[in-house]
C-alpha atoms as a PDB file:
ATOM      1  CA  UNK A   1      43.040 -13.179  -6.107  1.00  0.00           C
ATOM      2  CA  UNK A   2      40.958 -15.008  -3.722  1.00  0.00           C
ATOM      3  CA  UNK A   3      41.967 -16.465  -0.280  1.00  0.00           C
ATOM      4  CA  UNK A   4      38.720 -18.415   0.109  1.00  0.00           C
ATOM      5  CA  UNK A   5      36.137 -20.352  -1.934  1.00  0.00           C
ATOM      6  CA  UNK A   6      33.422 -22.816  -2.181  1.00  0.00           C
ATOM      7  CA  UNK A   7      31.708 -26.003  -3.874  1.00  0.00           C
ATOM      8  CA  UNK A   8      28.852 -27.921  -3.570  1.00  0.00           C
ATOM      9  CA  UNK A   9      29.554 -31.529  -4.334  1.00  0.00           C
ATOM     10  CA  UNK A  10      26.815 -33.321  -5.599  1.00  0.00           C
ATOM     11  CA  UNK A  11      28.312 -37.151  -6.011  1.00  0.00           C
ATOM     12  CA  UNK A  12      31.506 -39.082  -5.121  1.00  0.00           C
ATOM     13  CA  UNK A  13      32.533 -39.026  -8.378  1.00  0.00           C
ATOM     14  CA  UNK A  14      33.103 -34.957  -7.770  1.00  0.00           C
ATOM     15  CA  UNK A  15      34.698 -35.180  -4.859  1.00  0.00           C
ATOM     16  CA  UNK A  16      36.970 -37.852  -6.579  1.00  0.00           C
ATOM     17  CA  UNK A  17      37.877 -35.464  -9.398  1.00  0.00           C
ATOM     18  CA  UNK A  18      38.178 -32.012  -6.926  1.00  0.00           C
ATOM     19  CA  UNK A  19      40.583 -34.497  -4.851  1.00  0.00           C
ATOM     20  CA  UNK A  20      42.720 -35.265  -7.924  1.00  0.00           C
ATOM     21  CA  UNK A  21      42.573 -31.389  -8.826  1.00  0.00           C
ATOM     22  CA  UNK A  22      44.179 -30.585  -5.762  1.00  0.00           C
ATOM     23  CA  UNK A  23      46.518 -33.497  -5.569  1.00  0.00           C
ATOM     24  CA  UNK A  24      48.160 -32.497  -8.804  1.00  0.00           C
ATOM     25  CA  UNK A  25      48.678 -29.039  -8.271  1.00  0.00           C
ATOM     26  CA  UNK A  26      50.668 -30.206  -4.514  1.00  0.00           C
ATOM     27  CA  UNK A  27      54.193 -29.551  -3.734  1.00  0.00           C
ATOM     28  CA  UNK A  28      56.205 -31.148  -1.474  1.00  0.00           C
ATOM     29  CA  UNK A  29      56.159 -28.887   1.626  1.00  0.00           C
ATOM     30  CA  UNK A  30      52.592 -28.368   1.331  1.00  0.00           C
ATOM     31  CA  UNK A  31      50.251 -28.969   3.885  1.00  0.00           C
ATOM     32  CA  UNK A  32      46.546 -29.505   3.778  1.00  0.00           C
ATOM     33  CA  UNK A  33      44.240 -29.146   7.032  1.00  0.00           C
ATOM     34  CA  UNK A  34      41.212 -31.229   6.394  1.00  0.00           C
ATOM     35  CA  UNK A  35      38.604 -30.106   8.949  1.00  0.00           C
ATOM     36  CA  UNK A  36      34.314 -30.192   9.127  1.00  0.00           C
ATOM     37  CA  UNK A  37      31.158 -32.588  10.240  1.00  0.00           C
ATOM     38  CA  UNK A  38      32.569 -35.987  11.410  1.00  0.00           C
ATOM     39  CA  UNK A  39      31.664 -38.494   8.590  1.00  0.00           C
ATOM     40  CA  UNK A  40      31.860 -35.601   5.707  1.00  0.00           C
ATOM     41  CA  UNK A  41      34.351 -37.305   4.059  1.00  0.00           C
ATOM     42  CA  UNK A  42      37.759 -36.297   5.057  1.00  0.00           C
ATOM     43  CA  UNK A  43      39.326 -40.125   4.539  1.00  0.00           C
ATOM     44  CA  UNK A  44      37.301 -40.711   1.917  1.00  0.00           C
ATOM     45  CA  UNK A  45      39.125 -37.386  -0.051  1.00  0.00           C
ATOM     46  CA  UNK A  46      42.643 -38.259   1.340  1.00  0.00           C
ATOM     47  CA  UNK A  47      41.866 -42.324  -0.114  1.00  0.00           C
ATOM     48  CA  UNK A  48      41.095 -39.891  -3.803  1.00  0.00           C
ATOM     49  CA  UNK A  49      44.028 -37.641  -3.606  1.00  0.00           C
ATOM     50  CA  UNK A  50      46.148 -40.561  -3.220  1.00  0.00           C
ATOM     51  CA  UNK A  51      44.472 -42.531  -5.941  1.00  0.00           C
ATOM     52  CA  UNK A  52      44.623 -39.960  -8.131  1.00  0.00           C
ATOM     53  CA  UNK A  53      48.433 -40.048  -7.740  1.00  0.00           C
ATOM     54  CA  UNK A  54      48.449 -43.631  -8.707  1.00  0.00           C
ATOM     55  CA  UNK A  55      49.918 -44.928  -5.300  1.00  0.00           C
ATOM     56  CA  UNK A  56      49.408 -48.980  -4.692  1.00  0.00           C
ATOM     57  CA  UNK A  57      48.898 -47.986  -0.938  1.00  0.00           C
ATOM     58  CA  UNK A  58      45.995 -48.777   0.793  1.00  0.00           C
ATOM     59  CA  UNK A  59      44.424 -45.435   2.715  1.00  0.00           C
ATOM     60  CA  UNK A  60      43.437 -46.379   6.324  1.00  0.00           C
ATOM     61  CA  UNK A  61      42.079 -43.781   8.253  1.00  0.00           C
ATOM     62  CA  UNK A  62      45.062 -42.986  11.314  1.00  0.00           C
ATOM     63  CA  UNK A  63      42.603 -42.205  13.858  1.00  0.00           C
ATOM     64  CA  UNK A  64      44.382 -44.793  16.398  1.00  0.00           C
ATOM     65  CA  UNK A  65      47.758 -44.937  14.750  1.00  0.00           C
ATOM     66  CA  UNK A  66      47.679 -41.076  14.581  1.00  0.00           C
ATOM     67  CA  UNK A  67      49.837 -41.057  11.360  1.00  0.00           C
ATOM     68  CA  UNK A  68      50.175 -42.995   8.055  1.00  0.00           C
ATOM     69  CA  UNK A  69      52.650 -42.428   5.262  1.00  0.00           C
ATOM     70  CA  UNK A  70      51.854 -43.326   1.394  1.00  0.00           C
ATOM     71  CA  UNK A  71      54.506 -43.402  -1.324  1.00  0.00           C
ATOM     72  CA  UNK A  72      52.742 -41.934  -4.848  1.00  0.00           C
ATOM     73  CA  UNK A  73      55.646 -41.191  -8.066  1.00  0.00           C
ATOM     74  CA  UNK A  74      54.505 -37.526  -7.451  1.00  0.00           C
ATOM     75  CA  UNK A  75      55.893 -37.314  -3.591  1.00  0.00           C
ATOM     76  CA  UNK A  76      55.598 -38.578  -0.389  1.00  0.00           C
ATOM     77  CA  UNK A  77      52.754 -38.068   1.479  1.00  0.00           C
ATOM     78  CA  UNK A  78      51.854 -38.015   5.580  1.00  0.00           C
ATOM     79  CA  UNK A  79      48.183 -38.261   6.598  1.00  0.00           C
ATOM     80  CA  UNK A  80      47.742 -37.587  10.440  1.00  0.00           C
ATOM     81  CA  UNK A  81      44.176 -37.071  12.242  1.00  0.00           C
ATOM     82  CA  UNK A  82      44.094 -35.302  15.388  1.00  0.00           C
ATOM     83  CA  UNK A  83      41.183 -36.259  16.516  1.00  0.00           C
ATOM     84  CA  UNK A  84      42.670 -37.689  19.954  1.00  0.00           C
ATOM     85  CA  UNK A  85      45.297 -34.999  20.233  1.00  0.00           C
ATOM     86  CA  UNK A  86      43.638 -32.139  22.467  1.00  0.00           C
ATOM     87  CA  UNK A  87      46.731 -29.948  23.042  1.00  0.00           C
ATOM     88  CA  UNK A  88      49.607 -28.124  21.015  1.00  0.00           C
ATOM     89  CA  UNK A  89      52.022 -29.424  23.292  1.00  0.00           C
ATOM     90  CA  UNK A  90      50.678 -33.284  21.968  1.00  0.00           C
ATOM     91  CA  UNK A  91      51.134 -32.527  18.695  1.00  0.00           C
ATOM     92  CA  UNK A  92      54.493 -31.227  18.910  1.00  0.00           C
ATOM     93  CA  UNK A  93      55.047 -34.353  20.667  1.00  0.00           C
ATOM     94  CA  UNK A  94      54.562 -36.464  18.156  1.00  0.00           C
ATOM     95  CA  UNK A  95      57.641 -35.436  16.400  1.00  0.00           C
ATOM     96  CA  UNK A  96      55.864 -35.349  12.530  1.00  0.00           C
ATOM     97  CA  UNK A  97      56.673 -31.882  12.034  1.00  0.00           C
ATOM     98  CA  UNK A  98      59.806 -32.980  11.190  1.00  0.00           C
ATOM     99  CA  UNK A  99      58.363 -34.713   7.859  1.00  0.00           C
ATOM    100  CA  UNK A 100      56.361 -31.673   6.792  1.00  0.00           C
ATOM    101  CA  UNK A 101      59.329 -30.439   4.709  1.00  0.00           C
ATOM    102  CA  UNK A 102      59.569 -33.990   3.257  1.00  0.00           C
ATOM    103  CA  UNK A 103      56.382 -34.639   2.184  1.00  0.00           C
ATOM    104  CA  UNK A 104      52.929 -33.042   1.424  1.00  0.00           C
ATOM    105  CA  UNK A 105      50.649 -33.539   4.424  1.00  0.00           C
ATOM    106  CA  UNK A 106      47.034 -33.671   4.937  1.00  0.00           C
ATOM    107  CA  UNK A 107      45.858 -33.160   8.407  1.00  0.00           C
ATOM    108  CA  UNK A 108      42.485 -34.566   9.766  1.00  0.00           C
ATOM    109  CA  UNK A 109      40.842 -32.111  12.700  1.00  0.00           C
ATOM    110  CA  UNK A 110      43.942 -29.783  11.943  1.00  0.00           C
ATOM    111  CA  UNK A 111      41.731 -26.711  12.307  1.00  0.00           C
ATOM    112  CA  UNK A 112      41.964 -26.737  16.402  1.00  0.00           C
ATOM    113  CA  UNK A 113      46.189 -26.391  15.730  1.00  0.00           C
ATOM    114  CA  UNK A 114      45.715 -24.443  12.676  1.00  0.00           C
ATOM    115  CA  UNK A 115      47.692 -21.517  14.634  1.00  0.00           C
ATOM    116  CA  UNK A 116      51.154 -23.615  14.579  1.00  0.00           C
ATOM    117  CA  UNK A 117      51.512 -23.290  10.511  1.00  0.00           C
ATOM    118  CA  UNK A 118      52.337 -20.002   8.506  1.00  0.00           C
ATOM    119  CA  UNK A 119      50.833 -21.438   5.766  1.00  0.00           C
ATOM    120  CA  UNK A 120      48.044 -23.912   4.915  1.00  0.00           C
ATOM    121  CA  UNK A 121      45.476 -24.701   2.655  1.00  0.00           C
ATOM    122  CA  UNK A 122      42.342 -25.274   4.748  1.00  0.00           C
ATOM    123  CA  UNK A 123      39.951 -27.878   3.519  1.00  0.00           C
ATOM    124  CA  UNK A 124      36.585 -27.949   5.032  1.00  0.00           C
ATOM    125  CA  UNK A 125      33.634 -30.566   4.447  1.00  0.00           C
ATOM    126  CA  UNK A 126      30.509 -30.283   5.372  1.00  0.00           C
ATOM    127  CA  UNK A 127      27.047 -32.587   4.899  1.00  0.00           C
ATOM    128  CA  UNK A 128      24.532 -30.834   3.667  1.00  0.00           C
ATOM    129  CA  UNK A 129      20.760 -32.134   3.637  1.00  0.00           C
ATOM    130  CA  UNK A 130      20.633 -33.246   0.583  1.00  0.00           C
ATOM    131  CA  UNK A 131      23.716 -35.696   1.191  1.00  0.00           C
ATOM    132  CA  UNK A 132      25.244 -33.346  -0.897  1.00  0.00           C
ATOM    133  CA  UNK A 133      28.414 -31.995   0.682  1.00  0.00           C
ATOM    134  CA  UNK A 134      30.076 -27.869   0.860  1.00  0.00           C
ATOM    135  CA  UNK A 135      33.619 -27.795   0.742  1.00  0.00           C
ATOM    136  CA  UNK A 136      35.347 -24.553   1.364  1.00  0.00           C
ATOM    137  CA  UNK A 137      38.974 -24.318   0.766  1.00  0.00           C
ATOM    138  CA  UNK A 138      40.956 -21.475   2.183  1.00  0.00           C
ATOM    139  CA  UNK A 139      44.236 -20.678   2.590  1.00  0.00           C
ATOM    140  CA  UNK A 140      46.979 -18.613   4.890  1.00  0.00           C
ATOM    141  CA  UNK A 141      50.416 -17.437   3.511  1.00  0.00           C
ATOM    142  CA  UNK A 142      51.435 -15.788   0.116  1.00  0.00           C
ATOM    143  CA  UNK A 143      52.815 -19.041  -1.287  1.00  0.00           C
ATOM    144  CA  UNK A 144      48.861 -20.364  -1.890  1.00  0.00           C
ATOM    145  CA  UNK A 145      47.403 -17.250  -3.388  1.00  0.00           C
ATOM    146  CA  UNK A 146      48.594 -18.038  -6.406  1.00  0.00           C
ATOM    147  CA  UNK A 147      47.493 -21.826  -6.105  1.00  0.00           C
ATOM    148  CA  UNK A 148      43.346 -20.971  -4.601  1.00  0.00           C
ATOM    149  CA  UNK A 149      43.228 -18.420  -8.239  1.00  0.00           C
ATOM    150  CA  UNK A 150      44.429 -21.878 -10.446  1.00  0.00           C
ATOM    151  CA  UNK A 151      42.259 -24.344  -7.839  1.00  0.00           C
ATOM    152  CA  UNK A 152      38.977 -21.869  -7.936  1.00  0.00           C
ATOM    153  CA  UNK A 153      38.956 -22.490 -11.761  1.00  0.00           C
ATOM    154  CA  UNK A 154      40.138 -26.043 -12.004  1.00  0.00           C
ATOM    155  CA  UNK A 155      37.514 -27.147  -9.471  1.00  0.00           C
ATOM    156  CA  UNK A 156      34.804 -25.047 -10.619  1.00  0.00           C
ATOM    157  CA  UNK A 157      35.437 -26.645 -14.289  1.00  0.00           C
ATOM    158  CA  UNK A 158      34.959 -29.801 -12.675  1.00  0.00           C
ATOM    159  CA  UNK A 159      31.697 -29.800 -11.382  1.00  0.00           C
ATOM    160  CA  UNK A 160      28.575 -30.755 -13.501  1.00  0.00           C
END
């Protein structure tokens, strides 16, 4: 079983199919902490996961409305960035926790509150120089073990 892998992504059209990957192997409960370089894509793979789903919603990036919800015939599904939340005690704030049980959620800059969940699957893009990008996904909790061992070969099948 492994708790941690990683992917190089060569073209859009990978990181469209990893996102789709993921999306269909979601749960409602779930939640997802995007994290990495700023521009590395972390909108751009929520806008796929959601596609992928075949939701009609638009995906916006929340950075000033802090949250946005999308409707998909899978589940629900909240997509928050944190960028402009710098404490614990503004997150709680914002009352969304109360959705997480409702919903699978993908968190922009959720690695800085990564401590408040049990259990995540981490997400994290970075550019490399070739305009390629790494993505490492991780997780925390025994109810994603299972899932990294099914995503590690699903994703790796994926990529040319």
């Amino acid at each position: 079983m492994s708790n941690s892998f990683q992917v190089v992504l060569k073209t859009e059209s990978e990181t469209k199919r990893v996102a789709a990957k993921i999306a269909k192997n979601c749960h409602v409960g779930d939640v997802l902490i995007l994290d990495g370089d700023l521009g590395a894509g972390k909108t751009h793979f929520t806008k796929w996961f959601v596609e992928s789903l075949d939701s009609k919603d638009i995906v916006t990036s929340p950075t000033f409305s802090i949250a946005n919800f999308y409707r998909t015939d899978m589940y629900a599904l909240l997509h928050i960035d944190l960028y402009r939340i710098s404490t614990i005690n503004e997150f709680i704030d914002l009352g969304l926790d109360d959705y997480f049980n409702q919903s699978v959620t993908l968190i922009e800059w959720g690695g800085k509150f990564m401590s408040y969940f049990d259990e995540y699957i981490s997400i994290s893009l970075c550019i490399n120089g070739d305009d390629s990008r790494l993505m490492t996904i991780s997780c925390k909790g025994e109810k994603y073990k299972s899932l990294m061992d099914i995503l590690n070969i699903e994703i790796k099948g994926v990529i040319c």
